[in-house]
Protein backbone atom coordinates (compact mmCIF):
# COMPACT_ATOMS: atom_id res chain seq x y z
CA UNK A 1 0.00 0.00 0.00
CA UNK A 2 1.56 3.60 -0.93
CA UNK A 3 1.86 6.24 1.27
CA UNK A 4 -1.22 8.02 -0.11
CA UNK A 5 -3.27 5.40 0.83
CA UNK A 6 -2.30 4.72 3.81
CA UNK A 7 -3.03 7.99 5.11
CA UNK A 8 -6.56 8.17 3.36
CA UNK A 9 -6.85 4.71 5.08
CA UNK A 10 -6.03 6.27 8.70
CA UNK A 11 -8.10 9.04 8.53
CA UNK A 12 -11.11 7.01 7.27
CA UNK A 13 -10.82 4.93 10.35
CA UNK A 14 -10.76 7.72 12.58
CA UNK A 15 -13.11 9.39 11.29
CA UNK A 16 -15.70 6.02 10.97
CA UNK A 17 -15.58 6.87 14.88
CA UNK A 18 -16.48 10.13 14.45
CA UNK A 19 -13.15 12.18 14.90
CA UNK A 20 -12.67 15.11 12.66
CA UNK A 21 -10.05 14.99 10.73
CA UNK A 22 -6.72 16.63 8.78
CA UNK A 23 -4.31 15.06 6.66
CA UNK A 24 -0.86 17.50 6.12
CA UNK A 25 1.77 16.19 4.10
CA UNK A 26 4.35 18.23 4.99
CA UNK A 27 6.19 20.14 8.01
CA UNK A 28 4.59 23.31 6.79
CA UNK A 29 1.13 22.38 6.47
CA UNK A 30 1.05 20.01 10.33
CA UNK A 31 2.56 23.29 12.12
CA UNK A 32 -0.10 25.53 10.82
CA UNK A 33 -2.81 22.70 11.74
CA UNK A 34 -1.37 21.95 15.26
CA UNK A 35 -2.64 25.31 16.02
CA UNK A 36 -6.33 24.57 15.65
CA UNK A 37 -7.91 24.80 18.58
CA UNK A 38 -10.16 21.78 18.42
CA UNK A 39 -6.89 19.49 18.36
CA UNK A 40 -7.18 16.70 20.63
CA UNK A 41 -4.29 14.53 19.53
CA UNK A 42 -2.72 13.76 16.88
CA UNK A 43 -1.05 10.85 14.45
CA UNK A 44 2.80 12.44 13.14
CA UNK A 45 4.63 10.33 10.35
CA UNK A 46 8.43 11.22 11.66
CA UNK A 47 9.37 11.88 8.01
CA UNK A 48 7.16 14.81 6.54
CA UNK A 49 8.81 15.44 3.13
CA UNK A 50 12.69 16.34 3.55
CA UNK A 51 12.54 17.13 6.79
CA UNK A 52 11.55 15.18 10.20
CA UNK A 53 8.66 16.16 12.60
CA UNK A 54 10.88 17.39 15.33
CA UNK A 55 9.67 20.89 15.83
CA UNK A 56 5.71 19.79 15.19
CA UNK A 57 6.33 17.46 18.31
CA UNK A 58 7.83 20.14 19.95
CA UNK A 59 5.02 22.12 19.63
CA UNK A 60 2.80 19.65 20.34
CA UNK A 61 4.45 18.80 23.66
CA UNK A 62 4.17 23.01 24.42
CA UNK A 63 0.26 22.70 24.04
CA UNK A 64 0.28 19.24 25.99
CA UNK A 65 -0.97 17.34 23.23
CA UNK A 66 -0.87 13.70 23.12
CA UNK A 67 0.52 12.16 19.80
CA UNK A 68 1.80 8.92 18.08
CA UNK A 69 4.64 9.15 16.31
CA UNK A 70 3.98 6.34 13.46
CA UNK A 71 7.72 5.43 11.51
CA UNK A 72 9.59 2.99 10.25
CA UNK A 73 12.69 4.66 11.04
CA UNK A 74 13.01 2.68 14.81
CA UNK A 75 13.11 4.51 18.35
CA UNK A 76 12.80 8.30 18.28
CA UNK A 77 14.48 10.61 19.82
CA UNK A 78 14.37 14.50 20.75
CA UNK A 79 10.59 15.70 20.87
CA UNK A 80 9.11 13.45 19.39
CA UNK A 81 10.30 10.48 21.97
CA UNK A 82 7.23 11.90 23.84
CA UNK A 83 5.05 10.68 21.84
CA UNK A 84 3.91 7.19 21.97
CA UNK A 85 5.19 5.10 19.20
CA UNK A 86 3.83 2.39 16.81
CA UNK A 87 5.80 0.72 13.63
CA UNK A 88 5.18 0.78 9.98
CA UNK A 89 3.34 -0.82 8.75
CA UNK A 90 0.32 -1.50 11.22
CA UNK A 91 -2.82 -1.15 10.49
CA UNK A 92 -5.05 2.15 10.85
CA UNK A 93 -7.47 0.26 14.03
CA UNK A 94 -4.15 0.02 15.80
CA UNK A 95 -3.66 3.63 15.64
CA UNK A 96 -6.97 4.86 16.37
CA UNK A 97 -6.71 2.38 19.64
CA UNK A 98 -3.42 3.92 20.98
CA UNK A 99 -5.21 7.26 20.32
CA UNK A 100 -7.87 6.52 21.95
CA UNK A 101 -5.96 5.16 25.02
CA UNK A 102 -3.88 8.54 25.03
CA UNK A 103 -7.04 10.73 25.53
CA UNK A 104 -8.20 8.42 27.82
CA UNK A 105 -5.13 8.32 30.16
CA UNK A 106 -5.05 12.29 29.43
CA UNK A 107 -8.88 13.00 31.66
């Protein structure tokens, strides 16, 4: 399944639960949507284009956000090794789940 997909796939499942959603495909684009103020968590691909997600879970962590970091890249590190982490390729139920345990845990 291409990367495309995949993220079509993961915001279809979230949103079969009723979550709003928004897909951002690069660095750019998830810093200006981490501001929204309806955010409640969020699902970060480490890799956004050339760069890595870094300063979006930096900013996430500032507004006490929860997040998964989802990668194939192996353990995390920096700001991002706050988020909770699942390995490419799982499937899209597995992420909604850990979300769903993060705002959970976060009451």
């Amino acid at each position: 399944m291409g990367p495309k997909r995949q993220r079509w796939d993961i915001a279809d499942a979230f949103e079969s639960i009723g979550a709003a959603t928004a897909i951002a495909t690069t660095l750019e684009q998830a810093l200006v949507e981490v501001e929204a103020q309806d955010l409640k968590a969020a699902v970060v691909d480490h890799v956004l284009g050339p760069e890595d997600s870094s300063p979006l879970c930096a900013r996430l962590n500032e507004r006490a956000l929860p997040f998964v970091i989802y990668t194939g890249l192996g353990k995390v590190s920096g700001p991002c090794a706050a988020g909770a982490q699942v390995a490419k390729p799982e499937r899209a139920e597995v992420l909604v789940s850990m979300v769903e345990a993060l705002l959970i845990g976060d009451r």
